[in-house]
Protein backbone atom coordinates (compact mmCIF):
# COMPACT_ATOMS: atom_id res chain seq x y z
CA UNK A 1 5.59 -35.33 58.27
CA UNK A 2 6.16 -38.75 56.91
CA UNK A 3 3.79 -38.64 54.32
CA UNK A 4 5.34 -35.17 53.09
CA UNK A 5 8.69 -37.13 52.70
CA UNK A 6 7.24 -40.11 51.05
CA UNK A 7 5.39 -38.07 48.53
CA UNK A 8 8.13 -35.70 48.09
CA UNK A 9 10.73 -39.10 47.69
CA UNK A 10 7.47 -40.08 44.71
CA UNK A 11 7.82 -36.91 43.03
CA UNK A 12 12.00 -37.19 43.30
CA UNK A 13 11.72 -40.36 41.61
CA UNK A 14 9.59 -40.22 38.89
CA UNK A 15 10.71 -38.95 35.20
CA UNK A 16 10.12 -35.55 34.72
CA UNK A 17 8.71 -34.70 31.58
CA UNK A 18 10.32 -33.31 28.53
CA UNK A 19 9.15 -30.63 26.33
CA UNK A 20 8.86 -31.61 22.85
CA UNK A 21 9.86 -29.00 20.18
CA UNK A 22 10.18 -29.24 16.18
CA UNK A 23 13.20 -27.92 14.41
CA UNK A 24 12.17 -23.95 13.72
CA UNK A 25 11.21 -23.51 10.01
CA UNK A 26 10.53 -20.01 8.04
CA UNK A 27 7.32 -18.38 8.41
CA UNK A 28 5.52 -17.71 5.33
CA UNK A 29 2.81 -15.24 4.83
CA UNK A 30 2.69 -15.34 0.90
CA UNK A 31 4.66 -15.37 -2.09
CA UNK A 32 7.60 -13.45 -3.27
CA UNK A 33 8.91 -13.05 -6.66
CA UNK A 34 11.38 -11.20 -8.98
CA UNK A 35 10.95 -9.35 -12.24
CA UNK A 36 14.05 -7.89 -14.59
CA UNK A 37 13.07 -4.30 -15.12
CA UNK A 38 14.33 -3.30 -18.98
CA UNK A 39 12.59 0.18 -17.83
CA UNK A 40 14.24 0.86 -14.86
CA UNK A 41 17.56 -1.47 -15.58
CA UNK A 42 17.24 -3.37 -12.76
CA UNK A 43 15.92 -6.75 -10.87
CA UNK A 44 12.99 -5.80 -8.87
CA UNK A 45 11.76 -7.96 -5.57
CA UNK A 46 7.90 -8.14 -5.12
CA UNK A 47 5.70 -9.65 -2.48
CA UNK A 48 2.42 -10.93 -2.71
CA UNK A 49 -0.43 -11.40 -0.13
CA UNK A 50 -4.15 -12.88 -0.81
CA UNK A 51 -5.78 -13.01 2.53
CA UNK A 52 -6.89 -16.36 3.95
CA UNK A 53 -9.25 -18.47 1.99
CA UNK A 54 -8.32 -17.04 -0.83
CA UNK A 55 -5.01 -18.72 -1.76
CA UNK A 56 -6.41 -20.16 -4.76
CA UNK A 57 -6.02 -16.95 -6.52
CA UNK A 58 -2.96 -18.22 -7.54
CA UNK A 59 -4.48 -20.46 -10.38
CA UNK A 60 -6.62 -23.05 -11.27
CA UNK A 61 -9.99 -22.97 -13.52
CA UNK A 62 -12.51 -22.46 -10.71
CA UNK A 63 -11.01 -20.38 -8.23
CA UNK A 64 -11.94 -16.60 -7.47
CA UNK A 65 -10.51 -13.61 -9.09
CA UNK A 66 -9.16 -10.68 -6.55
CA UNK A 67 -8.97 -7.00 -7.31
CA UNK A 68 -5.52 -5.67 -6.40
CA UNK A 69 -3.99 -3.43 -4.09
CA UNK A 70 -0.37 -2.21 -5.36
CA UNK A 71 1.82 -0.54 -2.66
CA UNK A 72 4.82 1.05 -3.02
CA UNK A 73 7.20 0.37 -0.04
CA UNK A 74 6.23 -3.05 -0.24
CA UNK A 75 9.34 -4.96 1.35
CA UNK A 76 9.82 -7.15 4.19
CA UNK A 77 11.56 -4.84 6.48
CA UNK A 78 9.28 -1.57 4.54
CA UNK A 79 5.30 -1.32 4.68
CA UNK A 80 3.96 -5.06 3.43
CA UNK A 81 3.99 -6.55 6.57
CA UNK A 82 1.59 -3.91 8.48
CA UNK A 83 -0.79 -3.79 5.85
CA UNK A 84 -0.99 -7.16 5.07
CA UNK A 85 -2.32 -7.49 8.37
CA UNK A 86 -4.81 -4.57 7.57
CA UNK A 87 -5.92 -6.60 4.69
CA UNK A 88 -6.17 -9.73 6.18
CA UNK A 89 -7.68 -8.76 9.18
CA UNK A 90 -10.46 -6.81 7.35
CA UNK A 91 -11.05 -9.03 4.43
CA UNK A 92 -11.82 -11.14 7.20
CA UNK A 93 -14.14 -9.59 9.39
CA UNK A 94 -16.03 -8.14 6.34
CA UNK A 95 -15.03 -4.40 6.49
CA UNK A 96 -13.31 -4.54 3.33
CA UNK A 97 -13.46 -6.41 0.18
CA UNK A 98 -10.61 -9.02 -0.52
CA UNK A 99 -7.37 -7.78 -2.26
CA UNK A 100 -4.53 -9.12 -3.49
CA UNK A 101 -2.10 -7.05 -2.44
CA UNK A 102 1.23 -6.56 -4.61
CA UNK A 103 4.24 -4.63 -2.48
CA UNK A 104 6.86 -3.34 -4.88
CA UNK A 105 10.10 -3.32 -2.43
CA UNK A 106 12.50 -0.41 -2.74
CA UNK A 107 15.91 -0.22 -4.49
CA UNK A 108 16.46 3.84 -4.61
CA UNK A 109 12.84 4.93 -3.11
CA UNK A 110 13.37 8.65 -3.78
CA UNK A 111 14.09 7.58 -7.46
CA UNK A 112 11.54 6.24 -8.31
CA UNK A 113 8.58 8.21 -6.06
CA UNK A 114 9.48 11.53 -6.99
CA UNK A 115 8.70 14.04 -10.12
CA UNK A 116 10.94 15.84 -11.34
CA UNK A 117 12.35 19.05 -9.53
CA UNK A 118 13.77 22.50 -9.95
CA UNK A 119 13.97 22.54 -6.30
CA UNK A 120 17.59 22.24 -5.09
CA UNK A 121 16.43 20.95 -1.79
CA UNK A 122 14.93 18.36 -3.52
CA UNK A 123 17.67 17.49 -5.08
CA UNK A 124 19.95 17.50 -2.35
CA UNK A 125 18.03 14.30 -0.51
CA UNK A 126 19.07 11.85 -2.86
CA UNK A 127 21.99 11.08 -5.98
CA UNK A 128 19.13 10.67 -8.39
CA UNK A 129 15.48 11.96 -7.78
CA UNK A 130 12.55 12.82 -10.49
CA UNK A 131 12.30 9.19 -11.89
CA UNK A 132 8.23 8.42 -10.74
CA UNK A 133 6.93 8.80 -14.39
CA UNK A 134 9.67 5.51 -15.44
CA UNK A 135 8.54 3.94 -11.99
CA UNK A 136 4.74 4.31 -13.23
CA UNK A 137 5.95 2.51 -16.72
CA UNK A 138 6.82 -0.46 -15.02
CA UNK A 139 4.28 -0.44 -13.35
CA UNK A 140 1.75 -0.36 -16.38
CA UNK A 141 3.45 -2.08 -18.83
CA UNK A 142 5.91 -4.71 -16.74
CA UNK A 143 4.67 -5.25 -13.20
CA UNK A 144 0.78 -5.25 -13.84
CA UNK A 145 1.04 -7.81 -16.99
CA UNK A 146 2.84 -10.32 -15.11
CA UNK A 147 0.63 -10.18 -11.50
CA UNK A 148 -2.02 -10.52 -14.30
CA UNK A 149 -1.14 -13.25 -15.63
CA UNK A 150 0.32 -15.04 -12.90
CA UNK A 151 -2.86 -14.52 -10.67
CA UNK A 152 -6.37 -14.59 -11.03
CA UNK A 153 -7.20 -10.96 -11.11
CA UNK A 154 -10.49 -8.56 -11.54
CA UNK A 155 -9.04 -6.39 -13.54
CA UNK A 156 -9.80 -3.69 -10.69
CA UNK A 157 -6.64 -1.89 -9.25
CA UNK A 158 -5.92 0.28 -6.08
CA UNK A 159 -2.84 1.75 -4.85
CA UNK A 160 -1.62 2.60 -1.42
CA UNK A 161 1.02 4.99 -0.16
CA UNK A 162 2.47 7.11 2.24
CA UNK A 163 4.80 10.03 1.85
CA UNK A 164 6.72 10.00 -1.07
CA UNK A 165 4.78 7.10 -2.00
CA UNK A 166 1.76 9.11 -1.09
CA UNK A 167 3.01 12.05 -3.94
CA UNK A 168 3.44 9.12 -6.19
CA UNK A 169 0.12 7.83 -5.79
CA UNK A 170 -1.55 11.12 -5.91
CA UNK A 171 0.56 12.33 -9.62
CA UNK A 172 -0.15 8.68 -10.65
CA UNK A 173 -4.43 9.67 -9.86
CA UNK A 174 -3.58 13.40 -12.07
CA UNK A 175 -1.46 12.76 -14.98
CA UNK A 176 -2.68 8.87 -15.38
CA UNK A 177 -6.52 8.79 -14.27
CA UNK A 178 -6.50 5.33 -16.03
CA UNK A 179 -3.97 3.48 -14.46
CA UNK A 180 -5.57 2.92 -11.00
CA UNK A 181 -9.63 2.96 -9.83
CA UNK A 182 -8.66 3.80 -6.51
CA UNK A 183 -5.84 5.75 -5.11
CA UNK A 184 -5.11 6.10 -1.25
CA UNK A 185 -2.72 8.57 -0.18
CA UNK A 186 -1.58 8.99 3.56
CA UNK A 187 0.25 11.96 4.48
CA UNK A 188 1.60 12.62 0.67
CA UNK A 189 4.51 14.75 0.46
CA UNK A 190 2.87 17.08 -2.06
CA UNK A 191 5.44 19.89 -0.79
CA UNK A 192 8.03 18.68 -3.25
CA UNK A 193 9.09 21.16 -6.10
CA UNK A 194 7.64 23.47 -4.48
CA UNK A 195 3.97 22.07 -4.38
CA UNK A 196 3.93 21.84 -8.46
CA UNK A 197 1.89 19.04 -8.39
CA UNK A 198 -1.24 20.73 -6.21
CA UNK A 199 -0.63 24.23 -8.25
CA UNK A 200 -1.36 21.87 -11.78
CA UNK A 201 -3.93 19.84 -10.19
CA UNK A 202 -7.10 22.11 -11.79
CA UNK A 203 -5.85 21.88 -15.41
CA UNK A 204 -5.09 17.65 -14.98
CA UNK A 205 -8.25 17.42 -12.97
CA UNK A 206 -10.07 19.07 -16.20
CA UNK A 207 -7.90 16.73 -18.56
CA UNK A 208 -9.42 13.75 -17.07
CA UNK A 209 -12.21 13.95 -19.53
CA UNK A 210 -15.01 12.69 -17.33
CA UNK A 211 -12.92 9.11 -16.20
CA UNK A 212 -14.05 8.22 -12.93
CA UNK A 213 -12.11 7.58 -10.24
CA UNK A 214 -11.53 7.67 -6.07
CA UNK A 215 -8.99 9.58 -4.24
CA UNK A 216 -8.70 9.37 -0.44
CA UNK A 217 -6.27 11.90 1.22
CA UNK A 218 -5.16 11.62 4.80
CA UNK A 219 -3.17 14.10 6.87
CA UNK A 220 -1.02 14.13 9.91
CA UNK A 221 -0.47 17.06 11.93
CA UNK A 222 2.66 18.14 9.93
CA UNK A 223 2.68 21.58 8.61
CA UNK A 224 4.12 21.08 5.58
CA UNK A 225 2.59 17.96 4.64
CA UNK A 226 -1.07 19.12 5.81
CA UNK A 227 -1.51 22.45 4.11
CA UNK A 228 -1.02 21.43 0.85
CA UNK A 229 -2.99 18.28 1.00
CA UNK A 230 -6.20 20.28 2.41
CA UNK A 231 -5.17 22.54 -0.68
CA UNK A 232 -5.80 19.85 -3.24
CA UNK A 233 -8.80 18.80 -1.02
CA UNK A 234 -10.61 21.86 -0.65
CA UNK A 235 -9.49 22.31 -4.86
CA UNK A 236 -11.70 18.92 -5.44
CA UNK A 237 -14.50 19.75 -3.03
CA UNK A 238 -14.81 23.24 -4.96
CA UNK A 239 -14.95 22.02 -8.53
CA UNK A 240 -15.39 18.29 -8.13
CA UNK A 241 -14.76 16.70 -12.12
CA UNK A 242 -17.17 14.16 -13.14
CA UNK A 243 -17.12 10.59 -11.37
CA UNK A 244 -14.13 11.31 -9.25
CA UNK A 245 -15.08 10.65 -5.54
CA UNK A 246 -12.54 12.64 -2.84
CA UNK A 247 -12.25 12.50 0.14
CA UNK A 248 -9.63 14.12 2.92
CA UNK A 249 -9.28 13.08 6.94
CA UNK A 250 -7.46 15.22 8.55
CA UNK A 251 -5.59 12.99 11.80
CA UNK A 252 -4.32 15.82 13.87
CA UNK A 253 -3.58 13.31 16.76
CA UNK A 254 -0.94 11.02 14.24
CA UNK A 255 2.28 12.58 13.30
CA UNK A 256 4.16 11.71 10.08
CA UNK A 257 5.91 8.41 11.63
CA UNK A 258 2.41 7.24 12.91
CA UNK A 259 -0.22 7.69 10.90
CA UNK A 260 0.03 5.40 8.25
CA UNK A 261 -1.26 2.34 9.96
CA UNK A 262 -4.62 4.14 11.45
CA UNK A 263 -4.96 6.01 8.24
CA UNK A 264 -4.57 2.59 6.25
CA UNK A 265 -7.54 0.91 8.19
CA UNK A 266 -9.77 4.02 7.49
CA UNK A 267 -9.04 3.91 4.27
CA UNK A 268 -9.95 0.20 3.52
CA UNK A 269 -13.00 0.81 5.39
CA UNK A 270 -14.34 3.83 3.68
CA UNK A 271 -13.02 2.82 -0.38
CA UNK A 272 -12.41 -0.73 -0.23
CA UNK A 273 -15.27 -1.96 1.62
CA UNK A 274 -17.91 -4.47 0.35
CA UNK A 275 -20.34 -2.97 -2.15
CA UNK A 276 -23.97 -3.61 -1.77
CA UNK A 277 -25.48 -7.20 -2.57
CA UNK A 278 -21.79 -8.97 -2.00
């Protein structure tokens, strides 16, 4: 018992250690940057990713070039986040090629991601809908040259989207075959106007005139988003053009607030993975 009460008198009287902590500082993940839109009349934010190791895609004379991965939905509190950590994980463990991935963050999404409509439901869900083929313009001709020639690119370009950014990324694969290589669309919303888009998919498909290129359709279990997505599937597994690659996974376990993130990491996989000999 005395030996208890002189070790406990020891450990009374000793200084207890202190924890040691740094003042908190932000947490950075990548770069962000902002353009001036004289298209869309407006300042747009954009966040970049390269995953690890390849930082140096940012500049100098001997560093690597990435391909790059535009998403829509591409802010903060939106999509980048997620799939940055689809990228970076998979870039890293070798299941897909490394990308560069551009987000473009919203300012009026259903602007910019929509056709245009005769639809007055479509109408109703926002003040100004119909605006994707200006969106697609800034991409091309604004957004693209200046990721170009701030970074070291490949020249190769993939897109990645979900929903409305899903319809944009499939019209952007139909009516401008040119402007991506590979186009991933997750549950698209290919409903709008009425399904327009799938109903003049045969006559775009046969405008392509032979340009390759790689769709890759995904689809929840939601009724209108699935049937006409396996309608533009089963259109391209019927009379597949020349060069253009499709394919469609149905993911009747996700529903439309789930799927993107599983979809996303089949995608990579499947489209963006390493090609043979790298």
């Amino acid at each position: 018992m005395k030996r208890l009460l002189f070790t406990l008198l020891l450990l009374a009287a000793a200084p207890r250690a202190q924890a040691a902590a740094t003042a908190s500082e932000p947490l950075a993940i990548g770069q962000t940057f902002s353009i001036t839109s004289s298209i869309l009349g407006e300042t747009r934010r954009i966040n970049v990713y390269a995953p690890p190791g390849f930082d140096a895609a940012t500049g100098g004379a001997d560093t690597v070039r990435l391909p790059v991965l535009y998403m829509p939905d591409g802010g903060l509190a939106e999509d980048f986040l997620h799939v940055a950590g689809l990228v970076q994980v998979g870039a890293g463990n070798g299941t897909m090629r490394p990308f560069l991935l551009v987000g473009i963050e919203n300012t009026q999404r259903r602007r910019d991601l929509t056709p245009p409509t005769t639809d007055e439901r479509d109408m109703a869900i926002a003040p100004k809908v119909g605006g994707s083929a200006a969106f697609r313009a800034f991409l091309r001709d604004e957004l693209m040259p200046v990721v170009n020639a701030r970074y070291r690119t490949t020249g190769e370009t993939a897109i990645v989207g979900e929903s409305l950014a899903g319809l944009f990324a499939v019209e952007s694969f139909l009516v401008e075959p040119g402007l991506f290589d590979t186009v991933i669309a997750i549950d698209p919303s290919l409903w709008w106007n009425r399904e327009d888009l799938v109903a003049r998919a045969g006559e775009l498909l046969a405008a392509r005139g032979g340009r390759p290129g790689t769709l890759w359709l995904a689809s929840s279990d939601e009724p209108g988003i699935y049937a006409p997505t396996a309608k533009l599937a089963a259109l391209l597994a019927l009379t597949p053009p020349p060069g253009v690659r499709c394919t469609w996974v149905p993911l009747p376990s996700e529903a439309h607030p789930t799927i993107y993130h599983p979809a996303a990491l089949q995608a990579f996989r499947a489209v963006l993975a390493p090609r043979a000999g790298n």
